[in-house]
Protein backbone atom coordinates (compact mmCIF):
# COMPACT_ATOMS: atom_id res chain seq x y z
CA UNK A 1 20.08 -13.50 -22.08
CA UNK A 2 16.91 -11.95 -21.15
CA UNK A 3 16.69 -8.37 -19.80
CA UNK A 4 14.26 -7.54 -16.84
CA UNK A 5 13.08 -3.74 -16.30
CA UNK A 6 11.83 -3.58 -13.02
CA UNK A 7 9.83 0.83 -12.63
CA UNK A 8 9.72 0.88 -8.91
CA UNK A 9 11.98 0.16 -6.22
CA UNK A 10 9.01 0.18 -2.82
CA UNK A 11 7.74 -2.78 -1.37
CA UNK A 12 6.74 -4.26 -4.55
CA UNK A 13 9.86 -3.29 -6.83
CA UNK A 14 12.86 -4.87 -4.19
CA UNK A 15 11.48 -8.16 -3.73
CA UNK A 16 10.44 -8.64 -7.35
CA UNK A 17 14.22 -7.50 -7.84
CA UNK A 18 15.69 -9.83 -5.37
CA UNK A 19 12.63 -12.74 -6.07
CA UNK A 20 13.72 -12.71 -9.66
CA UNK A 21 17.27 -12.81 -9.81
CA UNK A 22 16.54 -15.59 -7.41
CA UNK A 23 14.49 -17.49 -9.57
CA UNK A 24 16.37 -17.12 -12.82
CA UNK A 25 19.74 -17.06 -11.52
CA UNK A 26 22.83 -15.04 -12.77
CA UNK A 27 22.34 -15.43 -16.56
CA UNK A 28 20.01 -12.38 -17.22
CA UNK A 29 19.88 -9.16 -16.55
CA UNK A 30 17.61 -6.98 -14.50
CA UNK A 31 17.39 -3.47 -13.56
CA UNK A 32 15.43 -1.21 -11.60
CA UNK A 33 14.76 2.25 -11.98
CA UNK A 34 13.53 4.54 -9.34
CA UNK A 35 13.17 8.51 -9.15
CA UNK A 36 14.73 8.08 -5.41
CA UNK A 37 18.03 6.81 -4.54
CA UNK A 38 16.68 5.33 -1.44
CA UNK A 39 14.16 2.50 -0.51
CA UNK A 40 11.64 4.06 2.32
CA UNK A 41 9.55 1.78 4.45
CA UNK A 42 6.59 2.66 3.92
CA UNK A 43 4.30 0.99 6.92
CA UNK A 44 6.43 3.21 9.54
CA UNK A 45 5.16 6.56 7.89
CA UNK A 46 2.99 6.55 10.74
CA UNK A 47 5.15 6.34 13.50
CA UNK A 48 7.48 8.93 11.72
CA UNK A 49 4.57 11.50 11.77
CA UNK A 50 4.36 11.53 15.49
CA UNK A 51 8.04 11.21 16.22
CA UNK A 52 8.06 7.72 17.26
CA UNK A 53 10.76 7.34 14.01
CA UNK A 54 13.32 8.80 12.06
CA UNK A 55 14.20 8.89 8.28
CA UNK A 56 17.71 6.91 9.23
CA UNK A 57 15.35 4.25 11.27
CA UNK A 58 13.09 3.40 7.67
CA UNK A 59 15.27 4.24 4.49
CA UNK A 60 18.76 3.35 3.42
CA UNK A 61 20.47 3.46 -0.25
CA UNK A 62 19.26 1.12 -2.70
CA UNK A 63 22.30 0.73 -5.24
CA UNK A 64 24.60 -0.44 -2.83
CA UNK A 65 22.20 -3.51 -1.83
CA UNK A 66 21.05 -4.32 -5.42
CA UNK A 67 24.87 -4.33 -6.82
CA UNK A 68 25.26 -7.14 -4.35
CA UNK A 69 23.16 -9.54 -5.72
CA UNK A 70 24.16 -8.20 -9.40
CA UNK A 71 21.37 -5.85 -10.41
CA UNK A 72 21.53 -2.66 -11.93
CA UNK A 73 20.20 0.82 -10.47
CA UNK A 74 18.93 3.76 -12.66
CA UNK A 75 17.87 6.56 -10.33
CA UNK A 76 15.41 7.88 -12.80
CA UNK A 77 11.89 8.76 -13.56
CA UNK A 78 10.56 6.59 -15.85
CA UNK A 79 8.44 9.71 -18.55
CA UNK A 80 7.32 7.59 -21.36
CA UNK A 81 6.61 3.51 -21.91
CA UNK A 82 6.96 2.28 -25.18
CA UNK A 83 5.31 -1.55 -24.87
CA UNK A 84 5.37 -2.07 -28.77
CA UNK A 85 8.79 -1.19 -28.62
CA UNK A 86 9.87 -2.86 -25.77
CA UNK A 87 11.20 0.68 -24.53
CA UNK A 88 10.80 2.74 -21.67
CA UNK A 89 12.36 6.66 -21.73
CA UNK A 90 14.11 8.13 -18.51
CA UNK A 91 13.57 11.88 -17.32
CA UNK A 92 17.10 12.06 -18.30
CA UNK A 93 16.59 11.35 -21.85
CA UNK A 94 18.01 7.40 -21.53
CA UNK A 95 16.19 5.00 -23.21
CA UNK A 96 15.94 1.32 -22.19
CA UNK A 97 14.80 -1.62 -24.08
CA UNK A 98 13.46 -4.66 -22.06
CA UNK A 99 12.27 -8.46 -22.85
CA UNK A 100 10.11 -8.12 -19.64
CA UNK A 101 8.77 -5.26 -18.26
CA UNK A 102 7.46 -5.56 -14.53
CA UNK A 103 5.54 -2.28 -13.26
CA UNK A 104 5.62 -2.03 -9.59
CA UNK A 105 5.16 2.21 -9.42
CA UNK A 106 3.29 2.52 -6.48
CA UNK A 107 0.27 4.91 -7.28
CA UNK A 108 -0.46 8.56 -7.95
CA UNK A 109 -1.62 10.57 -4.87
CA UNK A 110 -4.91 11.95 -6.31
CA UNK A 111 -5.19 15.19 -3.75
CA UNK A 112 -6.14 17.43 -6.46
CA UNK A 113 -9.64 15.57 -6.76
CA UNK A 114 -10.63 17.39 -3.58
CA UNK A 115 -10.44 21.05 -3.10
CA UNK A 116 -7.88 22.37 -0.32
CA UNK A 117 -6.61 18.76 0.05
CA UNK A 118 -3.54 17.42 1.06
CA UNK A 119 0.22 18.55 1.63
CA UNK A 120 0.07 21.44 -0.62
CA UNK A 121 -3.50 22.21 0.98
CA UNK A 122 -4.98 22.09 4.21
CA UNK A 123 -3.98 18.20 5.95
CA UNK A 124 -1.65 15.97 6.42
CA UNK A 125 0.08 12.73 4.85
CA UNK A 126 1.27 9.68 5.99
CA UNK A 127 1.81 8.17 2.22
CA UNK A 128 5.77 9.23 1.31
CA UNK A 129 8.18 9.70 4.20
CA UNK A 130 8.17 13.16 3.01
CA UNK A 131 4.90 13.79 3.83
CA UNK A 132 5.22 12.00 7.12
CA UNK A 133 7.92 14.28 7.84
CA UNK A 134 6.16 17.28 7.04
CA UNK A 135 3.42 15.80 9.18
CA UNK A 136 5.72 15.16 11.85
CA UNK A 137 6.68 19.24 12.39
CA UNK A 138 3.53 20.40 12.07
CA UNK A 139 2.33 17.73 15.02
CA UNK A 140 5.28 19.34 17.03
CA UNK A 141 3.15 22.56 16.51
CA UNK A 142 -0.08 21.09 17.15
CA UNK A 143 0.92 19.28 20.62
CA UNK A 144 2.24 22.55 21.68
CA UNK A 145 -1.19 24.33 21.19
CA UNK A 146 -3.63 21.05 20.71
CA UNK A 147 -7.39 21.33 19.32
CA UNK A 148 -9.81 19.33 17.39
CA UNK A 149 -8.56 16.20 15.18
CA UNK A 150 -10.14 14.65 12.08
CA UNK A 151 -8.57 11.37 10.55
CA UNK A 152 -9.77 8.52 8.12
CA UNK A 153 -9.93 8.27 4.73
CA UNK A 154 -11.38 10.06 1.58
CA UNK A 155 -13.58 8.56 -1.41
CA UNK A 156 -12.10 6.55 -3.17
CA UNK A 157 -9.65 5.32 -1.05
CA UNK A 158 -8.55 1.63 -0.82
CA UNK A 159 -5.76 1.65 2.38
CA UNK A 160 -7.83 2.18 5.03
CA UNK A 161 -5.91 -0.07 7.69
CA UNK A 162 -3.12 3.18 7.86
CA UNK A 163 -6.04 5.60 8.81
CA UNK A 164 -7.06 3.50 11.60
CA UNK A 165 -3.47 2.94 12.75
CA UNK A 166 -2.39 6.77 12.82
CA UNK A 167 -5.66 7.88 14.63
CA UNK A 168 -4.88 5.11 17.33
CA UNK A 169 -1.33 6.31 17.38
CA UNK A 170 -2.23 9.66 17.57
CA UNK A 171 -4.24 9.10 20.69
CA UNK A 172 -1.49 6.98 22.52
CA UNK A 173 1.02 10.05 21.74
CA UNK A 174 -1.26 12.34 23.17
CA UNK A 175 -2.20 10.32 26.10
CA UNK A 176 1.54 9.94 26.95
CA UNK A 177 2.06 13.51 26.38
CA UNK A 178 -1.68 14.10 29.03
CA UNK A 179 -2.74 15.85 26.55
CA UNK A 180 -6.06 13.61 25.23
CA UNK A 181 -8.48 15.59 26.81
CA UNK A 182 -7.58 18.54 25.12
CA UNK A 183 -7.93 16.77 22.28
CA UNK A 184 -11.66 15.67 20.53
CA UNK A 185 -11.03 13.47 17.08
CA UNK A 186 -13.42 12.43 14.74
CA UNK A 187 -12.26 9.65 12.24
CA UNK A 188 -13.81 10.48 8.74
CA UNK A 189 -14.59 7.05 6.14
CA UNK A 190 -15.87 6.20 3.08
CA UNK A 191 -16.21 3.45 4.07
CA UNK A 192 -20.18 2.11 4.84
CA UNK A 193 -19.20 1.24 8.37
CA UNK A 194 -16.28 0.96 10.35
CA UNK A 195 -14.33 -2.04 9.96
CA UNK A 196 -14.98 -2.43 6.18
CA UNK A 197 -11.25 -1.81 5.37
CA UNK A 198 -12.31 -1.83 1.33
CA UNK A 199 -12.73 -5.51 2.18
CA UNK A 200 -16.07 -5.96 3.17
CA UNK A 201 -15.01 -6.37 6.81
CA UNK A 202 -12.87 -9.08 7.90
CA UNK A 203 -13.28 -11.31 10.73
CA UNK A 204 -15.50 -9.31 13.27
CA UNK A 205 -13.47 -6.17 12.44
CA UNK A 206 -16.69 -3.95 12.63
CA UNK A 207 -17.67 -4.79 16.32
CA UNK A 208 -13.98 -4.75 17.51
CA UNK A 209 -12.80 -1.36 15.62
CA UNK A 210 -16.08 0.42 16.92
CA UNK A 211 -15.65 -1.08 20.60
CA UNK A 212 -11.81 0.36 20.00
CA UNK A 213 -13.12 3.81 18.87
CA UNK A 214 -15.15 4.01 21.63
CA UNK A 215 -13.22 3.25 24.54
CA UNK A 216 -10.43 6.21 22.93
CA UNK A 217 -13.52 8.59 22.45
CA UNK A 218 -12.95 8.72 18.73
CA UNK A 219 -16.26 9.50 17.15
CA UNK A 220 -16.75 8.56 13.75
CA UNK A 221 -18.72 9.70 10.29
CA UNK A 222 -19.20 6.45 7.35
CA UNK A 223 -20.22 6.68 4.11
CA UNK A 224 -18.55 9.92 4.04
CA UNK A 225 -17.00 12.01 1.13
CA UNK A 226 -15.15 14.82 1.62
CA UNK A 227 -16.37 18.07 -0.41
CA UNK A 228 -13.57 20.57 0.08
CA UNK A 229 -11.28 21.12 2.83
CA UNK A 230 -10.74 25.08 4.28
CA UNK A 231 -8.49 26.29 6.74
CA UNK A 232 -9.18 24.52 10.12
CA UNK A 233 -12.01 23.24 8.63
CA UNK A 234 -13.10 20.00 6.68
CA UNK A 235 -16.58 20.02 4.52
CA UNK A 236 -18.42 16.48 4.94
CA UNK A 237 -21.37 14.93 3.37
CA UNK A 238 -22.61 12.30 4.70
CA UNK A 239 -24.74 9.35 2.64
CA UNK A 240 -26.88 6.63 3.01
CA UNK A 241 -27.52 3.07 2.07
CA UNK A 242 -28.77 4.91 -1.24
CA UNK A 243 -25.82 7.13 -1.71
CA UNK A 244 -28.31 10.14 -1.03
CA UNK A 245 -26.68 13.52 1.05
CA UNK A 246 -28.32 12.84 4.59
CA UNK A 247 -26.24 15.62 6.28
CA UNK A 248 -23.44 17.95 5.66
CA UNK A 249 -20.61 18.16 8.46
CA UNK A 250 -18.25 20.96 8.68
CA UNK A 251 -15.94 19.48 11.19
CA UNK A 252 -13.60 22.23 12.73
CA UNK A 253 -9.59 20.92 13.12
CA UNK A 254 -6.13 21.60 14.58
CA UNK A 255 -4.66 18.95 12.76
CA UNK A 256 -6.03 16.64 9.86
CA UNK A 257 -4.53 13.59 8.34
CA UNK A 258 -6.50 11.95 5.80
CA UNK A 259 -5.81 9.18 2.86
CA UNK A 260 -6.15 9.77 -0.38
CA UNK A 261 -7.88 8.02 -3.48
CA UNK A 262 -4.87 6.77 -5.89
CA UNK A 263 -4.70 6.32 -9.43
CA UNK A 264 -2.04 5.25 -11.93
CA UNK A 265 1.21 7.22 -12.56
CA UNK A 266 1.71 9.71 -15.51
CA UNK A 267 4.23 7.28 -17.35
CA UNK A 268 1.65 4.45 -16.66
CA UNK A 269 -1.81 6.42 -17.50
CA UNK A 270 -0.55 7.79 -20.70
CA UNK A 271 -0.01 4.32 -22.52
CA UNK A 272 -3.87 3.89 -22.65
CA UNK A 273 -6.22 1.54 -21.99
CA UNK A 274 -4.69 -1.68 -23.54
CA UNK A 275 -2.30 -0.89 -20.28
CA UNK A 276 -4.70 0.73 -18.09
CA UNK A 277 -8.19 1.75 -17.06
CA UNK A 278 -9.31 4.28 -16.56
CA UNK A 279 -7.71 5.25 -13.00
CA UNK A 280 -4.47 4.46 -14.58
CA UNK A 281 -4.19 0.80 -12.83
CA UNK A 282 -2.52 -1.21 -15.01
CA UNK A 283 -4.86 -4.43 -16.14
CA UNK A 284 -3.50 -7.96 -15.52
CA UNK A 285 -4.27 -11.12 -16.12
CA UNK A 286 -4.67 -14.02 -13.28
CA UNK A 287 -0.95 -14.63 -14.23
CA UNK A 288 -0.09 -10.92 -13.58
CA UNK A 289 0.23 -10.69 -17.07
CA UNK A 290 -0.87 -7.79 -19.22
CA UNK A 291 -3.62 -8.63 -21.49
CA UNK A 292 -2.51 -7.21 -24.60
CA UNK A 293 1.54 -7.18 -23.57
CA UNK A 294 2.32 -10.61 -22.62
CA UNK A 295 5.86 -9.24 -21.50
CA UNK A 296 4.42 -7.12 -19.57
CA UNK A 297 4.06 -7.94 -15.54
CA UNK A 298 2.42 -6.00 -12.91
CA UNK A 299 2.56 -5.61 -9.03
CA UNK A 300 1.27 -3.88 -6.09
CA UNK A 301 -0.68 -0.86 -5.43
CA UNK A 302 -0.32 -0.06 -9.20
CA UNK A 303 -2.53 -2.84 -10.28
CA UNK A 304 -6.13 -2.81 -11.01
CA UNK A 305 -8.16 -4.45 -8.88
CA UNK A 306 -12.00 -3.54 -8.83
CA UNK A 307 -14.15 -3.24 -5.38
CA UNK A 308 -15.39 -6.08 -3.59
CA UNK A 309 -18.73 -4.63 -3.54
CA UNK A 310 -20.39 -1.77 -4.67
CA UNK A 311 -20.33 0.97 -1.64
CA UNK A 312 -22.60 4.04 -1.33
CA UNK A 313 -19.61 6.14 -1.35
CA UNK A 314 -16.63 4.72 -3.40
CA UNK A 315 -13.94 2.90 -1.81
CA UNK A 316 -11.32 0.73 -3.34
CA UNK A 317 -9.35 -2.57 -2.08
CA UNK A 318 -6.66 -2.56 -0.16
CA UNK A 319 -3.06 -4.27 -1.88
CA UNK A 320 -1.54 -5.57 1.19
CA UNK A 321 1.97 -6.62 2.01
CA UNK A 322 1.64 -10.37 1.94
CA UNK A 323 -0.69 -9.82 -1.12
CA UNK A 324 2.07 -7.96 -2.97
CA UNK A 325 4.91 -10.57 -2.17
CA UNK A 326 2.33 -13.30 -3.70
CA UNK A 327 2.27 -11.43 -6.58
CA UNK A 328 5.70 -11.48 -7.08
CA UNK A 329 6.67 -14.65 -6.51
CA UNK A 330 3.94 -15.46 -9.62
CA UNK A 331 5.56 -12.80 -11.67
CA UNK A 332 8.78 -14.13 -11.16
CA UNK A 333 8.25 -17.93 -11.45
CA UNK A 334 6.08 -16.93 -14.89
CA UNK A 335 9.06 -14.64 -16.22
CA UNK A 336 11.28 -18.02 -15.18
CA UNK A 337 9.08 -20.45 -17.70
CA UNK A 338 8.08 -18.12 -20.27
CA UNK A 339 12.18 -17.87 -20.83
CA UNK A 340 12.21 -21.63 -20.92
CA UNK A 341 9.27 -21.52 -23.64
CA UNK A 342 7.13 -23.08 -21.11
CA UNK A 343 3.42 -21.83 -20.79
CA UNK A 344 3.08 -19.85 -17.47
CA UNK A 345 0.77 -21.07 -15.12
CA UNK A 346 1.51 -19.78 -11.65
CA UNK A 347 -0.80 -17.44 -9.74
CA UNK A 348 -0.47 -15.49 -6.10
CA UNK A 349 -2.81 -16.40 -3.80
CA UNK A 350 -3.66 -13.00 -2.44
CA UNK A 351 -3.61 -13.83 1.02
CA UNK A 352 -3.57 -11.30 3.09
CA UNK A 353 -1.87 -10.79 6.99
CA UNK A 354 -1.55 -7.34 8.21
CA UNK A 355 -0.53 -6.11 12.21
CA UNK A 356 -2.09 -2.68 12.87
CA UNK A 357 -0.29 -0.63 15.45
CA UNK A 358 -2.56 1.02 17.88
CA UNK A 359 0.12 2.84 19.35
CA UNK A 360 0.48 0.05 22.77
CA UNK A 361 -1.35 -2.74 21.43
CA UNK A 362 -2.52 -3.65 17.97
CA UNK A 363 -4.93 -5.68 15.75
CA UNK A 364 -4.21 -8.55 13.22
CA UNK A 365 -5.77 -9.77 10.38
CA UNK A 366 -5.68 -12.35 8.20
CA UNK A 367 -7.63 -13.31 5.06
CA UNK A 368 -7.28 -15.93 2.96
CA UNK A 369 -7.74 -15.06 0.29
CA UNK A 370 -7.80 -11.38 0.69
CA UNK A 371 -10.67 -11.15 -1.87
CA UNK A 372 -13.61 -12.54 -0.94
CA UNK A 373 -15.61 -15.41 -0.59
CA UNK A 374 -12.51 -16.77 1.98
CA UNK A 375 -11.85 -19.88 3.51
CA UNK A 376 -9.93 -17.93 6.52
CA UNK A 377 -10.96 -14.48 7.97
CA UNK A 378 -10.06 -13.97 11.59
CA UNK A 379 -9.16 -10.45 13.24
CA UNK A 380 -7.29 -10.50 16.77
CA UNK A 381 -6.54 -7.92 18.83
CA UNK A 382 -3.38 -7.73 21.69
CA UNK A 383 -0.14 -6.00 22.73
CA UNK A 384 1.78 -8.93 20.86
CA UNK A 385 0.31 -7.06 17.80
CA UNK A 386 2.48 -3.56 18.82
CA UNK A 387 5.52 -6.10 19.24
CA UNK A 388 5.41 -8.16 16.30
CA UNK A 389 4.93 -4.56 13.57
CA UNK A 390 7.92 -3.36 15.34
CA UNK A 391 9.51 -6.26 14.87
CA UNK A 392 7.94 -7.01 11.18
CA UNK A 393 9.74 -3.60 10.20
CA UNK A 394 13.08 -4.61 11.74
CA UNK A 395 12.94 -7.91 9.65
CA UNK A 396 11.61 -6.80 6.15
CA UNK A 397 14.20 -3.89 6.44
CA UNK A 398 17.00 -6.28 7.18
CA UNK A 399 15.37 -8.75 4.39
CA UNK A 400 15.76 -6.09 1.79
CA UNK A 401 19.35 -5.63 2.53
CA UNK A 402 20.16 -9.28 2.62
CA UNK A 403 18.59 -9.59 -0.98
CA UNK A 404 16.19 -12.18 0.22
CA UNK A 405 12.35 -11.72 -0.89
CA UNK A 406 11.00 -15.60 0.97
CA UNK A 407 13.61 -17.09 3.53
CA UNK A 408 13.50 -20.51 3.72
CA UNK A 409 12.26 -20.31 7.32
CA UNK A 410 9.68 -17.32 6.52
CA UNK A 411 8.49 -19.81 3.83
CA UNK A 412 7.82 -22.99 5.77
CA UNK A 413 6.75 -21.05 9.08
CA UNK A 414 4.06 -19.63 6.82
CA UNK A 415 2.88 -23.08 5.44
CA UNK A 416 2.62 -24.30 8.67
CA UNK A 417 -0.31 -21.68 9.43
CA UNK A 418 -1.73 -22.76 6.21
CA UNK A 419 -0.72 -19.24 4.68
CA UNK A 420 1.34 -20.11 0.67
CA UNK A 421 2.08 -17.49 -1.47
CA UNK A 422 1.49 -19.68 -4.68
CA UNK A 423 -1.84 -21.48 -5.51
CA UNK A 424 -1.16 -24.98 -5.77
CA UNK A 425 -4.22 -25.77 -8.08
CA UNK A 426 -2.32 -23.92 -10.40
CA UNK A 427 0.65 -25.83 -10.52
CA UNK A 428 0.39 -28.71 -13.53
CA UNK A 429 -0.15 -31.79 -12.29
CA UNK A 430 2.57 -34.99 -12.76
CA UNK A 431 1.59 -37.51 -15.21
């Protein structure tokens, strides 16, 4: 009997849980350990930020839903990994040996690399659903005595679609509330134009997400790094096509929500760089596969992935939700043969879809692969967007309690549109 660690219970850590224990069946053992009792949606941070959500709407207890499909729950950092022991150490002093080892953390919030940044600083977060709910009463403060607004995302940064989404939210709060024109917002990017998303644009995602800028009188600053952040007031310097400081902005605010750079988590980071680079993103192979630990498995945000393209500012690439779910499904098929002393051979595809909210309409993407060159890459815009994410969040909520990371009808509606979460070249052939 094989035993499964699975560090991280978010969007990556439940459905490798569920995805593996469907895979191998009830003869092995997995557990997940978490520092939080509870599994938090993470996409909805942005509609808990402006009210639009509450906690008891996005979270719920994870044991409970695990013990039903037989896996244990450890509510516990994870302080120390031990890969040539097998071993990872708990905050509690609990140590746990493993055959496999799958690493689905999340990332580090890196808001000390900017002065004044963050929570404990000046702005806002949308990343935890603590943050969002700190956001959340200090937008209850803001609305009643509104100002200036600056949003987007710092150097860095590789999730750029939730920067997007919570400036277009914000104004569609605002306009409900008839406050807008009290309101001037200026969305702050690394990225070297708008609609670049870390992914070199996708679809005609620059024209559309300027035109949607526009008409909401959002003005906007690219190739932009973030010097230092003061009190009701943001430091920007602005590049060009060189990387060279064209102009320095100090952009005045009420309110300030900005996404961070990640990197690796302590536990993660301090294992080296067999395990990591030098962000702390733990290297895999095209199997998901540590390079030097073959037990080792990887997923999600916490895996290293470098840039599409070299920016004049640095921004990372996105790990999207689809994305992540291909991953697992590989890790979990290749955990499968390597039991059965069978060479593992399957890889995710990395496609990518992602709805946007925009607050009373929305935009999708979807890019296949998510890394570029593509066969697919189409961006679409309409109100069946803002239906389908509330929706989405109503169905992978329900999924996660179910225990079910790829329904059967999820999985052949999906094939239909071309869209697999496996690639079939690397499946070995009969004969």
């Amino acid at each position: 009997m094989a035993h499964i660690v699975i560090v991280g219970a978010s969007t990556g850590g439940m459905p490798a849980a569920y995805e593996i224990r469907n895979t191998l069946g009830s003869g092995h053992r997995i557990t997940v350990v978490n520092p939080s009792e509870t599994f938090s949606f993470v996409p909805s941070n942005p509609w808990i930020a402006v009210g639009w959500r509450k906690r008891s709407d996005t979270c719920f207890p994870i044991a409970p839903y695990l013990k039903k499909r037989d896996i244990d729950f450890i509510a516990q950092a994870v302080t120390e990994i031990q890969p040539d022991a097998n071993r990872v150490v708990l905050a509690d002093g609990q140590q746990l040996s493993y055959d496999y080892l799958v690493i689905a953390t999340g990332p580090k919030l890196a808001f000390d690399e900017i002065e004044g940044f963050g929570p404990e600083g000046h702005t806002e977060s949308i990343c935890t659903i603590d943050h969002a709910e700190k956001a959340y009463g200090n937008w209850q403060r803001f609305v009643a005595d509104p100002g200036p607004i600056v949003v987007g995302a710092t150097q860095g940064a590789s999730c750029f679609g939730p920067a997007y989404e919570f400036a277009f939210i914000m104004d569609a709060d605002l306009r409900k509330r008839r406050l807008r024109s009290k309101v001037p917002m200026t969305f702050v990017t690394s990225e070297p134009y708008i609609g670049h998303l870390g992914l070199g644009g996708v679809g005609d995602s620059k024209t559309m997400l300027e035109s949607e800028l526009r008409q909401h009188h959002v003005k906007w600053i690219c190739n932009a790094k973030v010097m230092r952040v003061e009190p009701g007031k943001m430091i920007v310097a602005e590049h060009n096509e060189k990387g060279e400081v064209v102009k320095e902005h100090e952009l005045p605010f009420k309110y300030s929500m900005m996404i961070p750079a990640f990197k690796g988590v302590d536990a993660v980071m301090k294992v080296g760089d067999k395990l990591v680079n030098p962000r702390g993103f733990v290297k895999v192979d095209e199997f998901q596969r540590n390079p030097a630990w073959k037990n080792i498995y990887s997923v999600g945000v916490c895996i290293a992935i470098p840039p599409v393209e070299a920016t004049p500012v640095p921004t990372g690439t996105p790990k999207t939700g689809y994305m992540i779910e291909s991953m697992v499904t590989a890790v979990a098929h290749n955990i499968r043969d390597d039991i059965a002393g069978k060479q593992v051979s399957e890889k995710g595809t990395w496609n990518a879809i992602c709805l946007a909210d925009m607050g009373d309409t929305g935009v999708a993407f979807v890019a296949i692969p998510q890394i570029p060159p593509r066969n697919v890459a189409w961006m679409k815009k309409g109100k069946w967007v803002h239906l389908g994410k509330v929706a989405f969040e109503k169905y992978f909520l329900r999924k996660m309690k179910k225990g079910s990371s790829d329904p059967i009808y999820e999985k052949y509606v999906l094939k239909a549109l071309g869209i697999t979460r496996l690639q079939e070249e690397s499946k070995p052939k009969a004969g």
